[in-house]
PDB file of N, CA and C in Angstrom:
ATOM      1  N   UNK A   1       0.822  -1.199   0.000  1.00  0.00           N
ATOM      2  CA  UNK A   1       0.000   0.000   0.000  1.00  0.00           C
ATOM      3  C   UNK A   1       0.867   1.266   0.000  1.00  0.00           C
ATOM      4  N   UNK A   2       2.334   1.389   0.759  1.00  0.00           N
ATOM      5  CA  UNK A   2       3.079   2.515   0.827  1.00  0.00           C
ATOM      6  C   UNK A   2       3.373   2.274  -0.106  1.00  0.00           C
ATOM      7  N   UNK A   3       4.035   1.785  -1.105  1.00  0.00           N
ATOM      8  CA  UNK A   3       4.366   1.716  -2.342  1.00  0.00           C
ATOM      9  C   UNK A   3       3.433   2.311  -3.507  1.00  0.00           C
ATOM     10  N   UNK A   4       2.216   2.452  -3.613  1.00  0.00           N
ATOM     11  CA  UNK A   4       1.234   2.699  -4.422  1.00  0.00           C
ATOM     12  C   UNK A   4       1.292   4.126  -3.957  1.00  0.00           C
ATOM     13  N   UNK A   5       1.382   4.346  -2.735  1.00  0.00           N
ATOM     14  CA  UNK A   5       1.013   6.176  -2.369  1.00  0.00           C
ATOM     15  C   UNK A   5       2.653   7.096  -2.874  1.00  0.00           C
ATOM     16  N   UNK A   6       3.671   6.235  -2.567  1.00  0.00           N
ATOM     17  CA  UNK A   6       4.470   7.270  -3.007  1.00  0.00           C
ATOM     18  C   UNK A   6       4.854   7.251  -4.510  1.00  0.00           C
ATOM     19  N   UNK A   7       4.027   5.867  -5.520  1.00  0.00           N
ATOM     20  CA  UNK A   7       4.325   6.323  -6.727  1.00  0.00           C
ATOM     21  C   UNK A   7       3.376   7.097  -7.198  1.00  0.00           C
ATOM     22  N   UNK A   8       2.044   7.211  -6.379  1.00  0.00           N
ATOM     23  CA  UNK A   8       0.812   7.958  -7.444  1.00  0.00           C
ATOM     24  C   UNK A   8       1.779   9.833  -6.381  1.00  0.00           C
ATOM     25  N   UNK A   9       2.154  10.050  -5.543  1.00  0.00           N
ATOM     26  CA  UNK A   9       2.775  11.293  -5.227  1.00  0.00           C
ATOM     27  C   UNK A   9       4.098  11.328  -6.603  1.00  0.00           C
ATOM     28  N   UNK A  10       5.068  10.232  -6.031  1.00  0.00           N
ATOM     29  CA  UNK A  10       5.541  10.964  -8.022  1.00  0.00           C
ATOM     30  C   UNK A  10       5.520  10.800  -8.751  1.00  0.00           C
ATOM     31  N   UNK A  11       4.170  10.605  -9.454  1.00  0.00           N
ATOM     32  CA  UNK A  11       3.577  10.725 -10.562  1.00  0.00           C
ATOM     33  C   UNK A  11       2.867  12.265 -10.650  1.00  0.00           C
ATOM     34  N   UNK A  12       2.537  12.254  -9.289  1.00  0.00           N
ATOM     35  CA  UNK A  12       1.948  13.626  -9.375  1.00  0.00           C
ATOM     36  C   UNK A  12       2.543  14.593  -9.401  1.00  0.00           C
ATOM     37  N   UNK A  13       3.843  14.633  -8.837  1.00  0.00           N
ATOM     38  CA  UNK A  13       5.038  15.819  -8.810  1.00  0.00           C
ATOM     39  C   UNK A  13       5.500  15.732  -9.901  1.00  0.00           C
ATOM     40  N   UNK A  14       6.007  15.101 -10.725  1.00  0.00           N
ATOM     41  CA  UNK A  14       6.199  14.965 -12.215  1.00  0.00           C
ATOM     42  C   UNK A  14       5.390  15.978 -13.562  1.00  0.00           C
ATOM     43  N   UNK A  15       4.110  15.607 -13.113  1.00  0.00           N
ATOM     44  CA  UNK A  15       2.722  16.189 -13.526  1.00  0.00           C
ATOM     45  C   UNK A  15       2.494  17.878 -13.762  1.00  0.00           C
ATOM     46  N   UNK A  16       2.664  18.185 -11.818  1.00  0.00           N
ATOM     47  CA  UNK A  16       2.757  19.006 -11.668  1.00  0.00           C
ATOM     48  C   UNK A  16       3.993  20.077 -12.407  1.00  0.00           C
ATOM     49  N   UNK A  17       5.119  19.515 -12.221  1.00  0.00           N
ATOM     50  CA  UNK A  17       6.439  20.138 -12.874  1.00  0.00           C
ATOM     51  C   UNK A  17       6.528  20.425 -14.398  1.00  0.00           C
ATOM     52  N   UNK A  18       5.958  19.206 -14.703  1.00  0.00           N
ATOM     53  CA  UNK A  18       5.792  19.211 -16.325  1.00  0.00           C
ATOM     54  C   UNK A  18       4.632  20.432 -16.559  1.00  0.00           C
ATOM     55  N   UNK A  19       3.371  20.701 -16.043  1.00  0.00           N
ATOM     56  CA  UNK A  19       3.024  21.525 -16.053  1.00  0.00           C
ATOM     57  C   UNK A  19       3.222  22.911 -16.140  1.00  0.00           C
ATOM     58  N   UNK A  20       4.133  23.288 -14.977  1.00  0.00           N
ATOM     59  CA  UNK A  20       4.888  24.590 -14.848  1.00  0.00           C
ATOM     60  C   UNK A  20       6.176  24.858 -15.978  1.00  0.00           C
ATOM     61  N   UNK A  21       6.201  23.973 -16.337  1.00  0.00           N
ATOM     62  CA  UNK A  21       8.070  23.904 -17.090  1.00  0.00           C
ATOM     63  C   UNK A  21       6.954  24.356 -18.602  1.00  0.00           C
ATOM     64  N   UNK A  22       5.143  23.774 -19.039  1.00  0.00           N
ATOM     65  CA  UNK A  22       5.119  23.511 -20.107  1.00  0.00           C
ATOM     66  C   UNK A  22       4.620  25.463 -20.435  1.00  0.00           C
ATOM     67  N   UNK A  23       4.315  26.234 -18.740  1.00  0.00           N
ATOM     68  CA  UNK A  23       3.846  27.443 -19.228  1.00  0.00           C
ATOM     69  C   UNK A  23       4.735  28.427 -19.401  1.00  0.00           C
ATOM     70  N   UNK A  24       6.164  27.840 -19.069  1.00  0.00           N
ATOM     71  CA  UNK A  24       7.478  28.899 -19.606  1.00  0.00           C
ATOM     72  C   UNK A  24       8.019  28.754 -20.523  1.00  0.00           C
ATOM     73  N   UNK A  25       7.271  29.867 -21.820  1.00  0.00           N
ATOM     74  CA  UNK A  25       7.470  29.505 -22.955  1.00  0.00           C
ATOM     75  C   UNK A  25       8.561  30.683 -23.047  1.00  0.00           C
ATOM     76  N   UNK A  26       9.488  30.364 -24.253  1.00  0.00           N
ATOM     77  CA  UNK A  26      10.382  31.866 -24.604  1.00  0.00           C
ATOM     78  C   UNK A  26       9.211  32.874 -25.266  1.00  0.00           C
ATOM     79  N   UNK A  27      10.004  33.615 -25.211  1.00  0.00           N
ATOM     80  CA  UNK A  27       9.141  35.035 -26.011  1.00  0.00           C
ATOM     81  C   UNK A  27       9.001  35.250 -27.213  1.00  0.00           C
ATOM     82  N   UNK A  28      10.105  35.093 -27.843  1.00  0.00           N
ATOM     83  CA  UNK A  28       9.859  34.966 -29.213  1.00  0.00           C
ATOM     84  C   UNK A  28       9.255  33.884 -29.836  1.00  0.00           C
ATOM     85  N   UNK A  29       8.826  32.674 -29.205  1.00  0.00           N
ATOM     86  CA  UNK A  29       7.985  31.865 -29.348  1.00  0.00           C
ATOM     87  C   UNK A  29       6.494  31.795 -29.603  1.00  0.00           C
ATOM     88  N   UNK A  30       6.328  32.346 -28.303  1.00  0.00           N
ATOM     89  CA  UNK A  30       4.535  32.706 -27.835  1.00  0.00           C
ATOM     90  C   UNK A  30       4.439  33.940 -28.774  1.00  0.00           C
ATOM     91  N   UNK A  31       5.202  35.142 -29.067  1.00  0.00           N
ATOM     92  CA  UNK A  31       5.070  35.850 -29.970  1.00  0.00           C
ATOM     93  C   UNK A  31       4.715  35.826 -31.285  1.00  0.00           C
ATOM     94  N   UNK A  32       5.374  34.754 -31.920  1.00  0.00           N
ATOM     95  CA  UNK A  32       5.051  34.020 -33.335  1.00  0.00           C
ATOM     96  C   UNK A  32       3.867  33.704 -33.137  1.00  0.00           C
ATOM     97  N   UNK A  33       3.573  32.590 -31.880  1.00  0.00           N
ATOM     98  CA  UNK A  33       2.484  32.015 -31.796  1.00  0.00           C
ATOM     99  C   UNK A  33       0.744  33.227 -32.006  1.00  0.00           C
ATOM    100  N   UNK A  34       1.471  34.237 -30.983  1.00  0.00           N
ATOM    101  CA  UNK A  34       0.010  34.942 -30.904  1.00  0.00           C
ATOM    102  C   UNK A  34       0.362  35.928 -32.339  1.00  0.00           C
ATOM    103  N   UNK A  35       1.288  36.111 -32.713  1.00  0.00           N
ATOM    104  CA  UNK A  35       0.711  36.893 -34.147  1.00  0.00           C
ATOM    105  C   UNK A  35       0.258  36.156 -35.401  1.00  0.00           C
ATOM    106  N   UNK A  36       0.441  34.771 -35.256  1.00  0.00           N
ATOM    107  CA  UNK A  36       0.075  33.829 -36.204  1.00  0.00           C
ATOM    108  C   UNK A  36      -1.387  34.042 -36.450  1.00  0.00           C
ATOM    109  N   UNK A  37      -1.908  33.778 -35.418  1.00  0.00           N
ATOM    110  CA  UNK A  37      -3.519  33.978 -34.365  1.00  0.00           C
ATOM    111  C   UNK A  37      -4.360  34.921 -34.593  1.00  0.00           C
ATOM    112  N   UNK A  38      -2.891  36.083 -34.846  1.00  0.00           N
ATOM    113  CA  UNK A  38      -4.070  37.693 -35.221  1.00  0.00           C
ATOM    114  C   UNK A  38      -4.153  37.601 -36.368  1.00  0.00           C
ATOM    115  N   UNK A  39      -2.945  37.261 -37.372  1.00  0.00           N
ATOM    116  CA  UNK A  39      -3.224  37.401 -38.551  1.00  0.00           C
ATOM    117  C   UNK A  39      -4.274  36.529 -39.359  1.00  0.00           C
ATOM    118  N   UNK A  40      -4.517  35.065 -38.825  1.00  0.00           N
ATOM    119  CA  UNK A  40      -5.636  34.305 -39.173  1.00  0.00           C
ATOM    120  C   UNK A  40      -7.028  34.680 -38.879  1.00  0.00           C
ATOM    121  N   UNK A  41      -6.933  35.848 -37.995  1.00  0.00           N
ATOM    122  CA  UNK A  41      -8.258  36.832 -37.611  1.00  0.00           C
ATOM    123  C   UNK A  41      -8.775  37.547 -38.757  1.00  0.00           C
ATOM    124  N   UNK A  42      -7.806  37.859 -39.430  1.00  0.00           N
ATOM    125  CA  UNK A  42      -7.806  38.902 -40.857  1.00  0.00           C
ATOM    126  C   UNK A  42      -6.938  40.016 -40.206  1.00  0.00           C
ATOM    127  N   UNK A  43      -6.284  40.195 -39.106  1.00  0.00           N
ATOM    128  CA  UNK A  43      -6.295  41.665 -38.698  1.00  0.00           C
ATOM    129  C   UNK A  43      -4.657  41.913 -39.314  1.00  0.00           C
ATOM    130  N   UNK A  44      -4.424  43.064 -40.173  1.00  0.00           N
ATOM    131  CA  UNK A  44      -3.121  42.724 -40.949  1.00  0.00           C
ATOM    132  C   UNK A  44      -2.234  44.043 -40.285  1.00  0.00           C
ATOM    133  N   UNK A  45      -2.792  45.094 -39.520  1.00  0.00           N
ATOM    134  CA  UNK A  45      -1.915  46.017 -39.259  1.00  0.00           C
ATOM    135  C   UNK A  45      -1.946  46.165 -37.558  1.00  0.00           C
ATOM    136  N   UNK A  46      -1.009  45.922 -37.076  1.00  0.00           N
ATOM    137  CA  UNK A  46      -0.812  45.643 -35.319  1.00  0.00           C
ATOM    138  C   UNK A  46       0.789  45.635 -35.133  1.00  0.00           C
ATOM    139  N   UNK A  47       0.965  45.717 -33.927  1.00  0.00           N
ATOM    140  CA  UNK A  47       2.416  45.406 -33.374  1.00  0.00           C
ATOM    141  C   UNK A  47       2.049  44.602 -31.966  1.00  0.00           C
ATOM    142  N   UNK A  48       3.147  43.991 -32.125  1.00  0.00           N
ATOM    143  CA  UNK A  48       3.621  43.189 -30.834  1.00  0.00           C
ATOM    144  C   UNK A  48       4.606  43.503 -30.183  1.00  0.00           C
ATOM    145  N   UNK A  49       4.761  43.897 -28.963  1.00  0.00           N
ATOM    146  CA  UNK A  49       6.093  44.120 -28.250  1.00  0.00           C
ATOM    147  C   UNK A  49       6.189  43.403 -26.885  1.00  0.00           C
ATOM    148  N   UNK A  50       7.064  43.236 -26.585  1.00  0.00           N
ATOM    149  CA  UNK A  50       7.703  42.417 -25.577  1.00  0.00           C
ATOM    150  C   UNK A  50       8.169  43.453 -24.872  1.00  0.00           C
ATOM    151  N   UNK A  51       7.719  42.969 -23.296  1.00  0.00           N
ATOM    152  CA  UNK A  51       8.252  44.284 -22.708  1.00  0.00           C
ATOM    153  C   UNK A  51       8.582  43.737 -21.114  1.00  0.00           C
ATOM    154  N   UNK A  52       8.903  44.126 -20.063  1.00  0.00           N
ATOM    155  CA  UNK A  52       9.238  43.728 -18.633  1.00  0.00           C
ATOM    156  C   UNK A  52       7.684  43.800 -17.807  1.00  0.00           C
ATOM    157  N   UNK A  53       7.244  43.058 -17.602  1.00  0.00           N
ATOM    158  CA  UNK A  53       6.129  42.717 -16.663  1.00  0.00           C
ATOM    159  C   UNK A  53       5.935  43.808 -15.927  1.00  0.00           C
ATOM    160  N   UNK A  54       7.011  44.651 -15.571  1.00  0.00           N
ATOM    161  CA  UNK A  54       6.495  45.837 -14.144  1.00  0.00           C
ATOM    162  C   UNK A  54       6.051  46.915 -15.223  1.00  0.00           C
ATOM    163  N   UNK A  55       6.393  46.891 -16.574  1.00  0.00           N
ATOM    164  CA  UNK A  55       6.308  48.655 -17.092  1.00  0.00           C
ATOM    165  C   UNK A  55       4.726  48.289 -17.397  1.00  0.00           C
ATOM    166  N   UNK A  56       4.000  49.632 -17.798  1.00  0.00           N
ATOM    167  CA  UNK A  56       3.310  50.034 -18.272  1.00  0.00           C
ATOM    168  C   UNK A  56       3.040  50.153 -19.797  1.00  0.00           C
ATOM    169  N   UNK A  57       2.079  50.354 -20.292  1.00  0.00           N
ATOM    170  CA  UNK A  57       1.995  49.924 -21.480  1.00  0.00           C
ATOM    171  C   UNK A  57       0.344  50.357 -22.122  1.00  0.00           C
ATOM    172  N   UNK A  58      -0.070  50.946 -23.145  1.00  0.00           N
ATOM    173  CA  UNK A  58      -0.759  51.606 -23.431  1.00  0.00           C
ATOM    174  C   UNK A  58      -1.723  50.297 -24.386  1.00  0.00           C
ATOM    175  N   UNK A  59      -1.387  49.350 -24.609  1.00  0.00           N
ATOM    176  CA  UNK A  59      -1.283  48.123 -25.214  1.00  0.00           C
ATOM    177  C   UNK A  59      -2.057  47.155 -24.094  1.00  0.00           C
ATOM    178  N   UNK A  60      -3.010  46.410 -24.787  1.00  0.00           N
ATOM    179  CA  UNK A  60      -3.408  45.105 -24.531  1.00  0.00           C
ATOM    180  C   UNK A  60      -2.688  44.251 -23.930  1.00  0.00           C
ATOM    181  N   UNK A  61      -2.171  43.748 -22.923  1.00  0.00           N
ATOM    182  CA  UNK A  61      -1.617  42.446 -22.641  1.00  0.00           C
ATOM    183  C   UNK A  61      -2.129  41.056 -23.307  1.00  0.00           C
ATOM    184  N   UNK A  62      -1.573  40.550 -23.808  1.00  0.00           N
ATOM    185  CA  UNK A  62      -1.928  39.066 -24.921  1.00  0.00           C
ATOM    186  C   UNK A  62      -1.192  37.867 -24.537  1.00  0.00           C
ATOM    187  N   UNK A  63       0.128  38.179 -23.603  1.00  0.00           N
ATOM    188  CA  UNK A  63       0.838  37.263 -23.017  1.00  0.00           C
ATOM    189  C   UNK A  63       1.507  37.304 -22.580  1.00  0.00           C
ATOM    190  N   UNK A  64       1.898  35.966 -21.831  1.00  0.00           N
ATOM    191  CA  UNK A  64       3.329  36.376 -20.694  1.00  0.00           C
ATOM    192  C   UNK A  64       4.418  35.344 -20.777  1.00  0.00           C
ATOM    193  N   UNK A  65       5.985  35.541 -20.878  1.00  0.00           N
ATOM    194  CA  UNK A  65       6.836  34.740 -20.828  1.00  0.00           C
ATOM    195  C   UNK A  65       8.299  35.290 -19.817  1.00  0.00           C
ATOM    196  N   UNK A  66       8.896  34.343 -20.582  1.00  0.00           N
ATOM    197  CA  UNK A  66       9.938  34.751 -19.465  1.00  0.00           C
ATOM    198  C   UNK A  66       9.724  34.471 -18.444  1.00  0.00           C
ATOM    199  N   UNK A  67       9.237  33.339 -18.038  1.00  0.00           N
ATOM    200  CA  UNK A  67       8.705  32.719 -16.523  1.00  0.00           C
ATOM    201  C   UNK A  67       7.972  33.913 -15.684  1.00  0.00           C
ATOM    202  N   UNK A  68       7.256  34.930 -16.154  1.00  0.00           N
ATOM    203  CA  UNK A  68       6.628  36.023 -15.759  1.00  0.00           C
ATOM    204  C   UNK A  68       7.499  37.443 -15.672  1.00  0.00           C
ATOM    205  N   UNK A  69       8.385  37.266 -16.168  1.00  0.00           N
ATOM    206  CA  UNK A  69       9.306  38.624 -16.114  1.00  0.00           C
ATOM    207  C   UNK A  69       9.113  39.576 -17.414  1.00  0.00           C
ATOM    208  N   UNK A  70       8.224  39.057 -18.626  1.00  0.00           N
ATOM    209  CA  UNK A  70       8.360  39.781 -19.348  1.00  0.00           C
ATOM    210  C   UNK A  70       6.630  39.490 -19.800  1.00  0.00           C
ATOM    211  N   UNK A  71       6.033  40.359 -20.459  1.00  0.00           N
ATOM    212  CA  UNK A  71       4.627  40.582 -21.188  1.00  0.00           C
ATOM    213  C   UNK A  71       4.925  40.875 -22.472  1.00  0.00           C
ATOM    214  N   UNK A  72       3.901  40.112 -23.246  1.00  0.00           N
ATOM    215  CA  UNK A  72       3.903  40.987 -24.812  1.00  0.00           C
ATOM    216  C   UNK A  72       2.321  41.649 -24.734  1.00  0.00           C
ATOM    217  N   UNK A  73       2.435  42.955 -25.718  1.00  0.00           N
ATOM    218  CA  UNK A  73       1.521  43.758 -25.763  1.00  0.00           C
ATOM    219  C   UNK A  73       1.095  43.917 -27.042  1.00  0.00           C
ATOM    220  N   UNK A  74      -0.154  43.754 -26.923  1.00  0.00           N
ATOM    221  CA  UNK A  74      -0.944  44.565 -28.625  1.00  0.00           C
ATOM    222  C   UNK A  74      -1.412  45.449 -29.194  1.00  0.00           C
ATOM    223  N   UNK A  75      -1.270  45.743 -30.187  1.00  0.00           N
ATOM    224  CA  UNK A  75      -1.512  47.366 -30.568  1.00  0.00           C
ATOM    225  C   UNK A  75      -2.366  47.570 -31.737  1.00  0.00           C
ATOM    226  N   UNK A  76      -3.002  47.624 -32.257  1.00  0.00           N
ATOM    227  CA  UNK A  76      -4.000  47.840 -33.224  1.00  0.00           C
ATOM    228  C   UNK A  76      -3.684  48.932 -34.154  1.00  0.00           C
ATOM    229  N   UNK A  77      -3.558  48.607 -35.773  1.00  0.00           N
ATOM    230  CA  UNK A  77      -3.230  49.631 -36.334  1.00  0.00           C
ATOM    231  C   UNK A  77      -1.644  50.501 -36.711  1.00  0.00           C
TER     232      UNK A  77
END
């Protein structure tokens, strides 16, 4: 029975890790990704910028990388 509890625990810590490891994407990654996204919208004139999580930004937030240290922003037009 101890045997069954500490493999379904690491199975679950595994799980869990793989999880967190799968939402730190690079930036220029998720970037491609979400302008791929706009442009299949039809929307053909926008910018994307990548910027540090603390600044400010006049721009949409659309995503986050850099294990949360950095945001990309959208801009319309």
């Amino acid at each position: 029975m101890s045997k069954l509890i500490v493999a379904a625990l690491v199975s679950f810590g595994m799980g869990v890790s793989g999880a967190a490891f799968a939402q730190a994407k690079e930036c220029d990654e998720l970037k491609a990704e979400i302008e791929a996204k706009i442009k299949k919208n039809g929307v053909d004139k926008f910018s994307l910028e990548v910027i540090d999580a603390d600044k400010q930004s006049d721009g949409k937030v659309v995503g986050t990388c850099g294990g949360g240290t950095k945001k990309i922003v959208y801009k319309r037009g």
